[in-house]
Protein backbone atom coordinates (compact mmCIF):
# COMPACT_ATOMS: atom_id res chain seq x y z
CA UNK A 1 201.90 -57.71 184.19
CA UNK A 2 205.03 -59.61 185.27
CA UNK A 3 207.14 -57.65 183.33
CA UNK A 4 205.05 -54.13 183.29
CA UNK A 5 207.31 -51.13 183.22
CA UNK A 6 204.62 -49.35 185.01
CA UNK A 7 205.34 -50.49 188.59
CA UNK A 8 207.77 -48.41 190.13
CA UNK A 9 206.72 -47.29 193.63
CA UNK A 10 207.96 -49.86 196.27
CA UNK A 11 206.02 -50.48 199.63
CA UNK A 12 206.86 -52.62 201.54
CA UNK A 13 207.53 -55.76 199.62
CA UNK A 14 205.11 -55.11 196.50
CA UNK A 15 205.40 -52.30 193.87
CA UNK A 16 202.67 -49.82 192.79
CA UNK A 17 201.67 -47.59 190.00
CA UNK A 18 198.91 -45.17 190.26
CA UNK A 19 196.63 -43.29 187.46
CA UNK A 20 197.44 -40.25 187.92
CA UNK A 21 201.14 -40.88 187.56
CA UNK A 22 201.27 -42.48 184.15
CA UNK A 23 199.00 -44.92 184.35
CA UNK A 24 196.43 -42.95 182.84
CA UNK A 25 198.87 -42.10 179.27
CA UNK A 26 198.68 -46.62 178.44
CA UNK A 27 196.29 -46.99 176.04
CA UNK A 28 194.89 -50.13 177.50
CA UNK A 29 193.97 -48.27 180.47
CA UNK A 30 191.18 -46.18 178.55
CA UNK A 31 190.17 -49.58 176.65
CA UNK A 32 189.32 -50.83 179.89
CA UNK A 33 187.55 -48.30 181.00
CA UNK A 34 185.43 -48.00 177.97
CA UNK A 35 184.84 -51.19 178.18
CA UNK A 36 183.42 -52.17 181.84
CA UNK A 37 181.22 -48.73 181.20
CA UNK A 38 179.77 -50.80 177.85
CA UNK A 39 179.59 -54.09 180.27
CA UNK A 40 177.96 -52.40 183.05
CA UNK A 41 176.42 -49.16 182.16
CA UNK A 42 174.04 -49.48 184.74
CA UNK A 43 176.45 -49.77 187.67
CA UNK A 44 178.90 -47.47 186.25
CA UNK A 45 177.24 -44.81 183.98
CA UNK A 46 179.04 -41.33 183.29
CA UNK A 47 180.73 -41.37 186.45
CA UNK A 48 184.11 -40.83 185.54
CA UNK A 49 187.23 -43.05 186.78
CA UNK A 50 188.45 -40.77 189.77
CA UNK A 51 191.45 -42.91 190.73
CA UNK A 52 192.88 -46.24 190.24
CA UNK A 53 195.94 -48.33 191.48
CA UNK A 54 198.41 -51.22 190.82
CA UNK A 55 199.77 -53.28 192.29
CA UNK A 56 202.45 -56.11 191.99
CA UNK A 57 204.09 -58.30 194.02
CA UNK A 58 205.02 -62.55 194.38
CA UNK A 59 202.72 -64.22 196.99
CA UNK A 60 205.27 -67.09 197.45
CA UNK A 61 208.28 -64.79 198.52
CA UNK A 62 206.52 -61.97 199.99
CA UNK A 63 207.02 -61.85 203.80
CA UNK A 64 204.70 -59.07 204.31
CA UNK A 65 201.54 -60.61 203.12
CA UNK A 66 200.61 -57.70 200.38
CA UNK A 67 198.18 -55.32 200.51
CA UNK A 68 196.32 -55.56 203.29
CA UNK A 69 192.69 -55.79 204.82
CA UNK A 70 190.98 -52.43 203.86
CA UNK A 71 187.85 -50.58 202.24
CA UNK A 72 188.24 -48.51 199.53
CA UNK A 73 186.05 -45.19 199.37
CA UNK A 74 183.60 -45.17 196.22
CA UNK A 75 180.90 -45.18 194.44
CA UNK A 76 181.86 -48.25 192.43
CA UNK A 77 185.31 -50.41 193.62
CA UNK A 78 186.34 -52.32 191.01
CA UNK A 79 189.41 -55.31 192.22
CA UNK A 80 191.36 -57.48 189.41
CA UNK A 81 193.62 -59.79 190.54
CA UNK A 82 195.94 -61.22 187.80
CA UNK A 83 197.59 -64.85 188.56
CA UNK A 84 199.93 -67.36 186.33
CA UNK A 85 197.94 -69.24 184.76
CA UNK A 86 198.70 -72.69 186.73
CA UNK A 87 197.48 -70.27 189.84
């Protein structure tokens, strides 16, 4: 993720990528998908993924705090955060 190519819309102080704009052509994206819908079939189902977004950015030198406190509109929200490993 550090070094993802996908990440190309800056905000602020934090990138973002978004399905719909390339996301959706990774093959890992679909492997993930397939696979919380085998996890959780009963949460998730058929419904398709609708939208999904990225984003990157260092908590230690960001000024601007990330993203910050909202709700997301859905039927199922879904939130991975990714940290180094010493996080």
């Amino acid at each position: 993720a550090q070094e993802g190519t996908l990440f190309y819309d800056f905000k602020r102080s934090y990138f973002g990528a978004y399905l719909d704009e390339g996301v959706r052509e990774f093959d890992w994206i679909n492997i993930l998908i397939d696979e919380f819908r085998e996890r959780f079939p009963r949460v998730i189902g058929s419904m398709p993924l609708s939208t999904a977004w990225f984003y990157k950015y260092d908590s230690l030198e960001s000024h601007a705090g990330g993203i910050g406190i909202h709700a997301d509109q859905a039927a199922v929200n879904i939130n991975i955060w990714l940290t180094e490993d010493d996080a």
